[in-house]
N, C-alpha and C. Protein backbone atom coordinates (compact mmCIF):
# COMPACT_ATOMS: atom_id res chain seq x y z
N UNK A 1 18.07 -11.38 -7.22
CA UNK A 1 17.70 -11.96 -5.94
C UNK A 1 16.27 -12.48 -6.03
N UNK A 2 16.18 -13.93 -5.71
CA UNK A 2 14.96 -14.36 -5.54
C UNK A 2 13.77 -13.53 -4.00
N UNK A 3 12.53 -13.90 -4.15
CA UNK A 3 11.55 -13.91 -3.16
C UNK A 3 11.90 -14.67 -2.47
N UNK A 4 11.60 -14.26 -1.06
CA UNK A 4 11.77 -14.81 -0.07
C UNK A 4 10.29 -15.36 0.75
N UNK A 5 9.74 -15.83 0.46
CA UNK A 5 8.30 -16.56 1.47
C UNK A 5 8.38 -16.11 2.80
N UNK A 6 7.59 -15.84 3.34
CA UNK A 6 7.12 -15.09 4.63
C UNK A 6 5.85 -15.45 5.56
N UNK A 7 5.63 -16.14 6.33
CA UNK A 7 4.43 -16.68 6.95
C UNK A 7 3.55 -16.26 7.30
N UNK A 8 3.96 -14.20 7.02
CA UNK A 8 2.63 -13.09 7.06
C UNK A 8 1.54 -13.57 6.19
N UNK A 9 2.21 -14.13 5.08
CA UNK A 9 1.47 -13.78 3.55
C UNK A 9 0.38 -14.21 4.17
N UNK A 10 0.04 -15.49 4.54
CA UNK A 10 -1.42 -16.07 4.97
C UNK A 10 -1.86 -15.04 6.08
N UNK A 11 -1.67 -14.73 6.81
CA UNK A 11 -2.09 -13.53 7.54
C UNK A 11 -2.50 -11.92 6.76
N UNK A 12 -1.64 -11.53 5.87
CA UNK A 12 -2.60 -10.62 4.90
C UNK A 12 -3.58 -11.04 4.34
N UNK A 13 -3.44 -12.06 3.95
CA UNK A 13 -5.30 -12.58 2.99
C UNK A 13 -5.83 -13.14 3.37
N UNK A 14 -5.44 -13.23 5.13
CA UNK A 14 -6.69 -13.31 5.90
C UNK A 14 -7.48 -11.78 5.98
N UNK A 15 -6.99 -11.14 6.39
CA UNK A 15 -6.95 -9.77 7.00
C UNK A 15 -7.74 -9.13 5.66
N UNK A 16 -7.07 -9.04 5.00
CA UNK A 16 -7.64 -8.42 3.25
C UNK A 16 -9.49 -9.11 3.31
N UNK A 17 -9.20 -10.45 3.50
CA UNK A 17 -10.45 -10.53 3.14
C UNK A 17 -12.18 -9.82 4.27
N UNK A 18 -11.17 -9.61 5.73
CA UNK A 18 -11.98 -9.04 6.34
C UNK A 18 -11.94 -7.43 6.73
N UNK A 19 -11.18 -7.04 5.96
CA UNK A 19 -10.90 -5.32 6.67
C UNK A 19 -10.57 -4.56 4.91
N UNK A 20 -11.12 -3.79 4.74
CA UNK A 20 -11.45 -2.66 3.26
C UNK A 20 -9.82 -2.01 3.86
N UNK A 21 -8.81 -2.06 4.89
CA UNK A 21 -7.73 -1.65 4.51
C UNK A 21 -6.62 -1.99 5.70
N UNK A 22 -5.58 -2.16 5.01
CA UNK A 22 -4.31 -2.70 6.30
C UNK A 22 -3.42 -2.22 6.25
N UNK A 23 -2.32 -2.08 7.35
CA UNK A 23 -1.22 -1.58 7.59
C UNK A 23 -0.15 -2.50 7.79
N UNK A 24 0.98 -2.57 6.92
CA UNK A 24 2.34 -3.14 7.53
C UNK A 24 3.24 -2.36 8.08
N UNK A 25 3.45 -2.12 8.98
CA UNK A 25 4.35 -1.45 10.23
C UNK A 25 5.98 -2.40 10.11
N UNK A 26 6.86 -1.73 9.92
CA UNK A 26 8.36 -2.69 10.22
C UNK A 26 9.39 -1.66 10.25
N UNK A 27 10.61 -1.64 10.65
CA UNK A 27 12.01 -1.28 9.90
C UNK A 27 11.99 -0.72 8.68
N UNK A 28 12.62 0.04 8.57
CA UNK A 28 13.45 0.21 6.41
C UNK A 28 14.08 -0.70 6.03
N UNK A 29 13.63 -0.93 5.00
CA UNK A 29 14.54 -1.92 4.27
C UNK A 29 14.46 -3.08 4.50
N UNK A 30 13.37 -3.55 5.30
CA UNK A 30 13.37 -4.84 5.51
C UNK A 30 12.27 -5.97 4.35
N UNK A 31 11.28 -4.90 3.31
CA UNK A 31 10.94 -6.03 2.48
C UNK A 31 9.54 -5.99 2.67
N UNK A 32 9.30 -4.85 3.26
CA UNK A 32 7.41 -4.58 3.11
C UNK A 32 6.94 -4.54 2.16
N UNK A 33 7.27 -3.40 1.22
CA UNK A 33 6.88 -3.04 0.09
C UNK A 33 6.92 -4.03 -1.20
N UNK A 34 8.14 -4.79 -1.14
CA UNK A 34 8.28 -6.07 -2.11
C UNK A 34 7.68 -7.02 -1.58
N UNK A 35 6.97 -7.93 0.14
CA UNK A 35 6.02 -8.11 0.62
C UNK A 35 4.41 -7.96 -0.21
N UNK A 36 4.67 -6.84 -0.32
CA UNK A 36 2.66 -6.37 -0.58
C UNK A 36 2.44 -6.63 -1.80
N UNK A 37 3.44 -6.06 -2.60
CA UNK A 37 3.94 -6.41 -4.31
C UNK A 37 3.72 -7.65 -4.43
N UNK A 38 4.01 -8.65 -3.70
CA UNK A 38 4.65 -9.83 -4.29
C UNK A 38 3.08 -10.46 -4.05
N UNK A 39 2.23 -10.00 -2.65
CA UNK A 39 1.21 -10.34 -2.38
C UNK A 39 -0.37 -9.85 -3.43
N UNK A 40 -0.15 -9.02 -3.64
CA UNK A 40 -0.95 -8.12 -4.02
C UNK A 40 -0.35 -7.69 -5.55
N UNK A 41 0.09 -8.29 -6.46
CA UNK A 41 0.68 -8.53 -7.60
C UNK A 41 0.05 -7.39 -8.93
N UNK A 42 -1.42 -7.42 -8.74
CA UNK A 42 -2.01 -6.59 -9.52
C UNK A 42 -2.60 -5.30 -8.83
N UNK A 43 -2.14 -5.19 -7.58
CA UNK A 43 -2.73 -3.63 -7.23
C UNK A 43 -1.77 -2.91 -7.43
N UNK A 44 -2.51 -1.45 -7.77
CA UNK A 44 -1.84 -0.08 -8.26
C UNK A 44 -0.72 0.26 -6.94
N UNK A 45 0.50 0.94 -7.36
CA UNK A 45 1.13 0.86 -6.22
C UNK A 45 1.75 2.56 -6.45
N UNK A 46 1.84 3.20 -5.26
CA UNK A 46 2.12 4.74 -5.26
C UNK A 46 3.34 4.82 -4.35
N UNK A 47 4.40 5.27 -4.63
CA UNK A 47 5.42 5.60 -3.77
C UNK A 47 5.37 6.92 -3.35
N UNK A 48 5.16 7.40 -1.93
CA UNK A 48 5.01 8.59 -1.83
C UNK A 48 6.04 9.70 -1.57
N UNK A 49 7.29 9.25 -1.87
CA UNK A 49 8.44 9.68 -1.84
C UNK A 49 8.73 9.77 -3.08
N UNK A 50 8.61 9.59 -3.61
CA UNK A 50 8.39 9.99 -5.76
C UNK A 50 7.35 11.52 -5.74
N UNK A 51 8.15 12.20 -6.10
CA UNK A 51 7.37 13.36 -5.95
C UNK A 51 5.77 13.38 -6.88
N UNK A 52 6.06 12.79 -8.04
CA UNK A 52 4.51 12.44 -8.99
C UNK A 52 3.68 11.67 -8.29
N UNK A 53 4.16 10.77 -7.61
CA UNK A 53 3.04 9.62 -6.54
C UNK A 53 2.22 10.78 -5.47
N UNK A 54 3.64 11.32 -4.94
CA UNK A 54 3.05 12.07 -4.01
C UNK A 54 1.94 13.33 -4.07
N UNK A 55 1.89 14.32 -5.50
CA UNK A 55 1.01 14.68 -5.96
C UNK A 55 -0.14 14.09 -6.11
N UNK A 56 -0.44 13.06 -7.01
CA UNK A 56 -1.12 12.38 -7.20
C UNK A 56 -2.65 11.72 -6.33
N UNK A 57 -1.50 11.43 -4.98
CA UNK A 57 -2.60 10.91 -3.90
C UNK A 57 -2.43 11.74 -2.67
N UNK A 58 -2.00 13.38 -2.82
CA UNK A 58 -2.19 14.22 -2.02
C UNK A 58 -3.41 15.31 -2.86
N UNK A 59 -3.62 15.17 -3.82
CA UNK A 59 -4.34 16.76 -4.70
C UNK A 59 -5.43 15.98 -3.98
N UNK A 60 -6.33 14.77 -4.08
CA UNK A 60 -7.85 14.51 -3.66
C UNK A 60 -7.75 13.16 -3.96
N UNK A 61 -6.89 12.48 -2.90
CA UNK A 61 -7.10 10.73 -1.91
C UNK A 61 -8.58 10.31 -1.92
N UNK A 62 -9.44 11.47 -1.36
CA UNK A 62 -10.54 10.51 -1.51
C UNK A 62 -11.34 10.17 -2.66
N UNK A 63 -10.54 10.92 -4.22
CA UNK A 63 -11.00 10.82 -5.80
C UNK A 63 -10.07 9.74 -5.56
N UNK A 64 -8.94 9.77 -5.74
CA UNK A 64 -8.31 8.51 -6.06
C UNK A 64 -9.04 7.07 -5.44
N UNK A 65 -9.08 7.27 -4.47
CA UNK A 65 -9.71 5.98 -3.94
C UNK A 65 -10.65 5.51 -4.33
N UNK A 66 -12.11 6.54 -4.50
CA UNK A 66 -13.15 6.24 -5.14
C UNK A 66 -13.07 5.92 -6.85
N UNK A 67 -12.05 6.06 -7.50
CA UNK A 67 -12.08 5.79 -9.01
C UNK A 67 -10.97 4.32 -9.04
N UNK A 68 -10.51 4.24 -8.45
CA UNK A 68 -9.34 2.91 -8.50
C UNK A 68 -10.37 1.51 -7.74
N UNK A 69 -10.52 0.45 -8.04
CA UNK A 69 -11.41 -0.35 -8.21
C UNK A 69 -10.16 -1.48 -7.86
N UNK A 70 -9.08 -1.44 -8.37
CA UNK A 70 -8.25 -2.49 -7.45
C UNK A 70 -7.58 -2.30 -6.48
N UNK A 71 -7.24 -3.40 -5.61
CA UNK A 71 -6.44 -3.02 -4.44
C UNK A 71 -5.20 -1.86 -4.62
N UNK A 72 -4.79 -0.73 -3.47
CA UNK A 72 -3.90 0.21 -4.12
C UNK A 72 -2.66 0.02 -2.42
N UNK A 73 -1.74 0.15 -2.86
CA UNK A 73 -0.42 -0.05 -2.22
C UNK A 73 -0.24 1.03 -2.14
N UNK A 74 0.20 1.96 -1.22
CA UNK A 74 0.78 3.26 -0.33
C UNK A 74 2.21 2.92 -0.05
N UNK A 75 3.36 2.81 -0.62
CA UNK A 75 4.86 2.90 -0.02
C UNK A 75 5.20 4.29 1.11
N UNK A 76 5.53 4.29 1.79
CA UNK A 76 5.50 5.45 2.76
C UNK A 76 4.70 6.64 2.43
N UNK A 77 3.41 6.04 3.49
CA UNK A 77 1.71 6.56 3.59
C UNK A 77 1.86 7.43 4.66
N UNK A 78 3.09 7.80 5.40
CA UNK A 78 2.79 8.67 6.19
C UNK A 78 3.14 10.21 5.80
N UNK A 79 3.42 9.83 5.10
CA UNK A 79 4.13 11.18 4.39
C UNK A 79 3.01 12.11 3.70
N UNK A 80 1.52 11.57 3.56
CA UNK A 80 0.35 12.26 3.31
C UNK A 80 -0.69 12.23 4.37
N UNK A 81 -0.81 13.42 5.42
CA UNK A 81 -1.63 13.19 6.12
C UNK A 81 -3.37 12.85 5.38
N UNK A 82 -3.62 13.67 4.18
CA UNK A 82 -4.71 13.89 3.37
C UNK A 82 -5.25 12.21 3.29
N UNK A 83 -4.37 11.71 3.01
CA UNK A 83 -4.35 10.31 2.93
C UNK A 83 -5.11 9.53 3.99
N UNK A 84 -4.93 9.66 4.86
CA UNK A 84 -5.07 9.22 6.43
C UNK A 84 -6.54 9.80 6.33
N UNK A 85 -6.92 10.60 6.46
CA UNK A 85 -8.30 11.54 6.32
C UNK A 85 -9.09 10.96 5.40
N UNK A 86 -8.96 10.61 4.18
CA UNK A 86 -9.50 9.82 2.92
C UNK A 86 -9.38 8.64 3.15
N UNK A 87 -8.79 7.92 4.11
CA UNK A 87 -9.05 6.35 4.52
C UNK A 87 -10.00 6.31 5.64
């Protein structure tokens, strides 16, 4: 299945370029996450429903954040409050 173009995209890199962090809010399954991916091509990306992701950026979010230097993608970010606290 090809990408599908989306008229957000110009609206995230607007947003990116003025805010250190953003939220996409939608449905399941509707194409956020392949969205941010598709936008954001070279940032690190953590699924937090993968139990290793979820370790990872629950032990100390605000180490991770401070050592990762490119943009970083959160796939279901609510699932770490620690997270939320370190943003």
């Amino acid at each position: 299945m090809s990408y599908l173009r989306r008229d957000i995209e110009q609206s995230i890199h607007y947003l990116l370029q003025h805010f250190p962090a953003i939220v996409v809010l939608g449905a399941r399954q509707v194409g956020k996450s392949t969205l941010l991916r598709h936008v954001l091509p070279d940032a690190a990306f953590f699924d937090l429903e993968r139990d290793s992701d979820f370790q990872r950026v629950n032990d100390d979010p605000a180490l991770l954040l401070q050592e990762t230097s490119r943009p970083i993608i959160f796939d279901e970010a609510q699932l770490s409050v620690s997270l939320f606290r370190a943003l």
